[in-house]
N, C-alpha and C. Protein backbone atom coordinates (compact mmCIF):
# COMPACT_ATOMS: atom_id res chain seq x y z
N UNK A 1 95.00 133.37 114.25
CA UNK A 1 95.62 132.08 114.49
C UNK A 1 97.01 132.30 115.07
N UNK A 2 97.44 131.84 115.99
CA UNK A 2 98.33 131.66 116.57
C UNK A 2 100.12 131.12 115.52
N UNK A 3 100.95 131.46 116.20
CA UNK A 3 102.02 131.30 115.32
C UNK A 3 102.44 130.21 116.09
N UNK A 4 103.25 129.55 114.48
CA UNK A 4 104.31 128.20 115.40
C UNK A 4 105.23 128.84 116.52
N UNK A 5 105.65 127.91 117.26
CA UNK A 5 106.53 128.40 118.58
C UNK A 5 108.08 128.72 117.53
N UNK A 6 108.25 129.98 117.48
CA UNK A 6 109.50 129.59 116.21
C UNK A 6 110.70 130.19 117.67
N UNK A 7 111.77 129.76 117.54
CA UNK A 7 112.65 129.86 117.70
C UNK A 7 112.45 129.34 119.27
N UNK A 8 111.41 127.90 119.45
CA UNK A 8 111.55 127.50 120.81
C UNK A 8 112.51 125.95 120.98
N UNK A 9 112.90 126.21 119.58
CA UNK A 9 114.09 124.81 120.13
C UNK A 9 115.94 125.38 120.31
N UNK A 10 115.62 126.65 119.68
CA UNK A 10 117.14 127.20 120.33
C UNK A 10 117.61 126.68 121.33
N UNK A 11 117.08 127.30 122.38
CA UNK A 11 117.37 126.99 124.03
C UNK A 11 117.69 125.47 124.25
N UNK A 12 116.73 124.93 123.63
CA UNK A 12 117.36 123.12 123.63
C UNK A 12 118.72 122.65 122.64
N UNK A 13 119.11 123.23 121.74
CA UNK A 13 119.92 123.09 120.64
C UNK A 13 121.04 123.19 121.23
N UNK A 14 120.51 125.07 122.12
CA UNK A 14 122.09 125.72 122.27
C UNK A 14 122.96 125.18 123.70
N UNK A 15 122.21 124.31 124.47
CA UNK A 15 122.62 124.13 125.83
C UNK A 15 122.74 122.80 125.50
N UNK A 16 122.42 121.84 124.54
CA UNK A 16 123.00 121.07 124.56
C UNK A 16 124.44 120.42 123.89
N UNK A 17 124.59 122.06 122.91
CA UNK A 17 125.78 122.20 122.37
C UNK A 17 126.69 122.42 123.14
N UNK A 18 126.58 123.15 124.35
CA UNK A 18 127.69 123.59 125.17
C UNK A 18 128.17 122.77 125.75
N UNK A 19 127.11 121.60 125.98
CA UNK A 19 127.63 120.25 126.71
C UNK A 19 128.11 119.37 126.45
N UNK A 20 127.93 119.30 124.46
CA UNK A 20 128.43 118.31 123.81
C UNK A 20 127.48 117.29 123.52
N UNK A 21 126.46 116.89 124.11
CA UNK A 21 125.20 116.45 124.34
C UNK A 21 124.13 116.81 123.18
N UNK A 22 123.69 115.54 122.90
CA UNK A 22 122.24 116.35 122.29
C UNK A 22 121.23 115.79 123.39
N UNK A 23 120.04 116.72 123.44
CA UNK A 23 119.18 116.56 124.19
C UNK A 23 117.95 115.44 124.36
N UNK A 24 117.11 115.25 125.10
CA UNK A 24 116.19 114.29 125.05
C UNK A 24 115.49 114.50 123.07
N UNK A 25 114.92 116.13 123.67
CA UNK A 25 114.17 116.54 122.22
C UNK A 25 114.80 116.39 121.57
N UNK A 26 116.20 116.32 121.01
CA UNK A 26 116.76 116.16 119.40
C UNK A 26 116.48 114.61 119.14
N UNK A 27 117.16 113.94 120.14
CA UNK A 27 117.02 112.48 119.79
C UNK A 27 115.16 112.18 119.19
N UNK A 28 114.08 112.66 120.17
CA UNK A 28 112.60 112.57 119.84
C UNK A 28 112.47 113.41 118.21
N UNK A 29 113.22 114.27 118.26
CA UNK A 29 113.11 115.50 116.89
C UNK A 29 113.22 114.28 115.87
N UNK A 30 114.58 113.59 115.88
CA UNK A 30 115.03 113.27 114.92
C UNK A 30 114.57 111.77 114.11
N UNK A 31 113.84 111.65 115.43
CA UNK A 31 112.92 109.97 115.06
C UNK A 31 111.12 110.26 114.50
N UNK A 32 111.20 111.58 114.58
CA UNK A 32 109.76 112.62 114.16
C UNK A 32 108.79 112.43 115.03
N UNK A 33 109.48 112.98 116.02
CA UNK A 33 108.78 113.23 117.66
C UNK A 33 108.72 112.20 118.29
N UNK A 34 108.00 112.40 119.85
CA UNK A 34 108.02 111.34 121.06
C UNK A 34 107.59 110.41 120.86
N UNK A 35 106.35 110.41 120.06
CA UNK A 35 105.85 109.50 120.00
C UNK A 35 106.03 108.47 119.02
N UNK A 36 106.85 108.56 117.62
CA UNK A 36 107.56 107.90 117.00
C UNK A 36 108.91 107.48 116.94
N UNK A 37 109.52 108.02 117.90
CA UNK A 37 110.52 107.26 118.80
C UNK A 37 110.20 106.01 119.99
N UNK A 38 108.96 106.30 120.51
CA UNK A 38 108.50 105.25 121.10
C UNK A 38 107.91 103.98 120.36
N UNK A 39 107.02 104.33 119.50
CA UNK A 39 106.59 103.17 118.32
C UNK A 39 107.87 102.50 117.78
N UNK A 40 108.83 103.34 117.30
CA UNK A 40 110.00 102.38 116.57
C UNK A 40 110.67 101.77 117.46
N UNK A 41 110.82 102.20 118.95
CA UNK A 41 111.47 100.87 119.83
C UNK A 41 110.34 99.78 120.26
N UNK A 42 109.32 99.80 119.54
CA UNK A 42 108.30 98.90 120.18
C UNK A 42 107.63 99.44 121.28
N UNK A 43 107.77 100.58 122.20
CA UNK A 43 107.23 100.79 123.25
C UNK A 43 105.93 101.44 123.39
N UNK A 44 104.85 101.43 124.03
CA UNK A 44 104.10 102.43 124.77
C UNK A 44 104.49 103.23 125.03
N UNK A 45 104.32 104.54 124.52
CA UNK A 45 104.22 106.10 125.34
C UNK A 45 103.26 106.58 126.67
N UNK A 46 102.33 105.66 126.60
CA UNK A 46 101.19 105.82 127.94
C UNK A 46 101.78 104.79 128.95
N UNK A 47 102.65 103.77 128.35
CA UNK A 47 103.17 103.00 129.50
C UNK A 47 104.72 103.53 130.28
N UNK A 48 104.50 103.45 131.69
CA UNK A 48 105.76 103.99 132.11
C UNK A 48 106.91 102.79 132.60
N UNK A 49 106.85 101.83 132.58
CA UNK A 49 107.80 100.95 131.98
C UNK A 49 108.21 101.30 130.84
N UNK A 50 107.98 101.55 130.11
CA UNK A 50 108.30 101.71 128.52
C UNK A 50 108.62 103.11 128.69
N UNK A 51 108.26 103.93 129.07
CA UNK A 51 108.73 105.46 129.44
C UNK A 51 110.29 105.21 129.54
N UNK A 52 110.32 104.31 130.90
CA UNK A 52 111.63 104.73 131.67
C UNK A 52 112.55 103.38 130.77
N UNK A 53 112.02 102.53 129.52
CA UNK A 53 112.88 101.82 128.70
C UNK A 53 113.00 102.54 127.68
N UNK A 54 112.28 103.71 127.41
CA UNK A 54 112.17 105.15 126.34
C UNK A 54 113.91 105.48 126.64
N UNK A 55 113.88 106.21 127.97
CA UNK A 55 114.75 106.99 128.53
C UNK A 55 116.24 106.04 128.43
N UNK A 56 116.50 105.23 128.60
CA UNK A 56 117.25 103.86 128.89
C UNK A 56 117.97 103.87 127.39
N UNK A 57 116.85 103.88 126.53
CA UNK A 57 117.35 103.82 124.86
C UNK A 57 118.48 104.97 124.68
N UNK A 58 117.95 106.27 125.33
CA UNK A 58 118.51 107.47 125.18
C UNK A 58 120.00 107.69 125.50
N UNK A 59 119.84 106.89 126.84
CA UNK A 59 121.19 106.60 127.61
C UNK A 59 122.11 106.11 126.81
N UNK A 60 121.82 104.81 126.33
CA UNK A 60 122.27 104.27 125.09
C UNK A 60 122.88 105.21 124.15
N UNK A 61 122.34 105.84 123.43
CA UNK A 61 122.45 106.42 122.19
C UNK A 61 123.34 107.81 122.44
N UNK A 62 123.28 108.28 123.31
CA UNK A 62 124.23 109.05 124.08
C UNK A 62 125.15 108.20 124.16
N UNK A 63 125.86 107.22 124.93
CA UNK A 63 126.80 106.95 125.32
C UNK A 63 127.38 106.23 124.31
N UNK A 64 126.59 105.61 122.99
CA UNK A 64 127.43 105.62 121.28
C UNK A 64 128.05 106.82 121.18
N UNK A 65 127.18 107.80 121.02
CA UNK A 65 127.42 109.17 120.07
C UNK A 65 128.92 109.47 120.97
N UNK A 66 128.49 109.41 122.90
CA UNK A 66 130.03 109.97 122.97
C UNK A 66 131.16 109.23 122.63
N UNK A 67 130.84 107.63 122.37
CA UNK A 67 131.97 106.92 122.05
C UNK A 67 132.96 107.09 120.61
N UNK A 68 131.87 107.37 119.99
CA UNK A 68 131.75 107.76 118.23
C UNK A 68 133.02 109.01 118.17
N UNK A 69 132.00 110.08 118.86
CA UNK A 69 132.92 111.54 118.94
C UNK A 69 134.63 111.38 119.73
N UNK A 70 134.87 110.57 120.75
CA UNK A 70 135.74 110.11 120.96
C UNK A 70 136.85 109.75 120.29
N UNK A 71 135.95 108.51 119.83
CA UNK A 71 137.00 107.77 118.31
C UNK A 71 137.59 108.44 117.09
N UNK A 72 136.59 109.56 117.19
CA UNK A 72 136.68 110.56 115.48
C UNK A 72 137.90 111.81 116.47
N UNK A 73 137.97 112.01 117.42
CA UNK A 73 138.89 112.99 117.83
C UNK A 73 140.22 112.41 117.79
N UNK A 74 139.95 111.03 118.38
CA UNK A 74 141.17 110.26 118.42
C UNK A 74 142.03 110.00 116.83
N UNK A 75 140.94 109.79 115.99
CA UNK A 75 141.74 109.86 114.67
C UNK A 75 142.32 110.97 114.10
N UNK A 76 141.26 112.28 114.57
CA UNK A 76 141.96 113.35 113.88
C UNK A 76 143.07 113.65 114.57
N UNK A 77 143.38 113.67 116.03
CA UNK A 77 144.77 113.76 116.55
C UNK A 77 145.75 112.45 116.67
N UNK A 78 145.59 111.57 115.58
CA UNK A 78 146.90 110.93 115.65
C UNK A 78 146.99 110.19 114.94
């Protein structure tokens, strides 16, 4: 039997650390995969309207997180 893919989310972890960014997959990781990130916004995963309102969410949630990290730097320096 084949082994889990172990150490195949490094590469996604570590490059999106460098950027400050978390990646498509963490955001999908953290909602317990693609496809339950799509169910909890209401969307289709087979639909690509809903794909590219998938992606749209992401945008979103990125552009909190950098607002968030922003605000929290701003407090700790001043």
């Amino acid at each position: 039997m084949p082994s889990k893919k172990s150490g195949s989310t490094k590469g996604a972890e570590g490059s999106s650390k460098s950027s400050g960014q978390k990646s498509n997959y963490q955001y999908h990781k953290e909602a317990g995969g693609y496809n339950n990130f799509m169910h909890s916004n209401g969307l289709k995963p087979w639909d690509d309207d809903d794909v590219q309102e998938g992606k749209a969410i992401l945008d979103a949630f990125r552009e909190y997180d950098r607002q968030d990290a922003e605000a929290e730097a701003k407090d700790k320096s001043g």
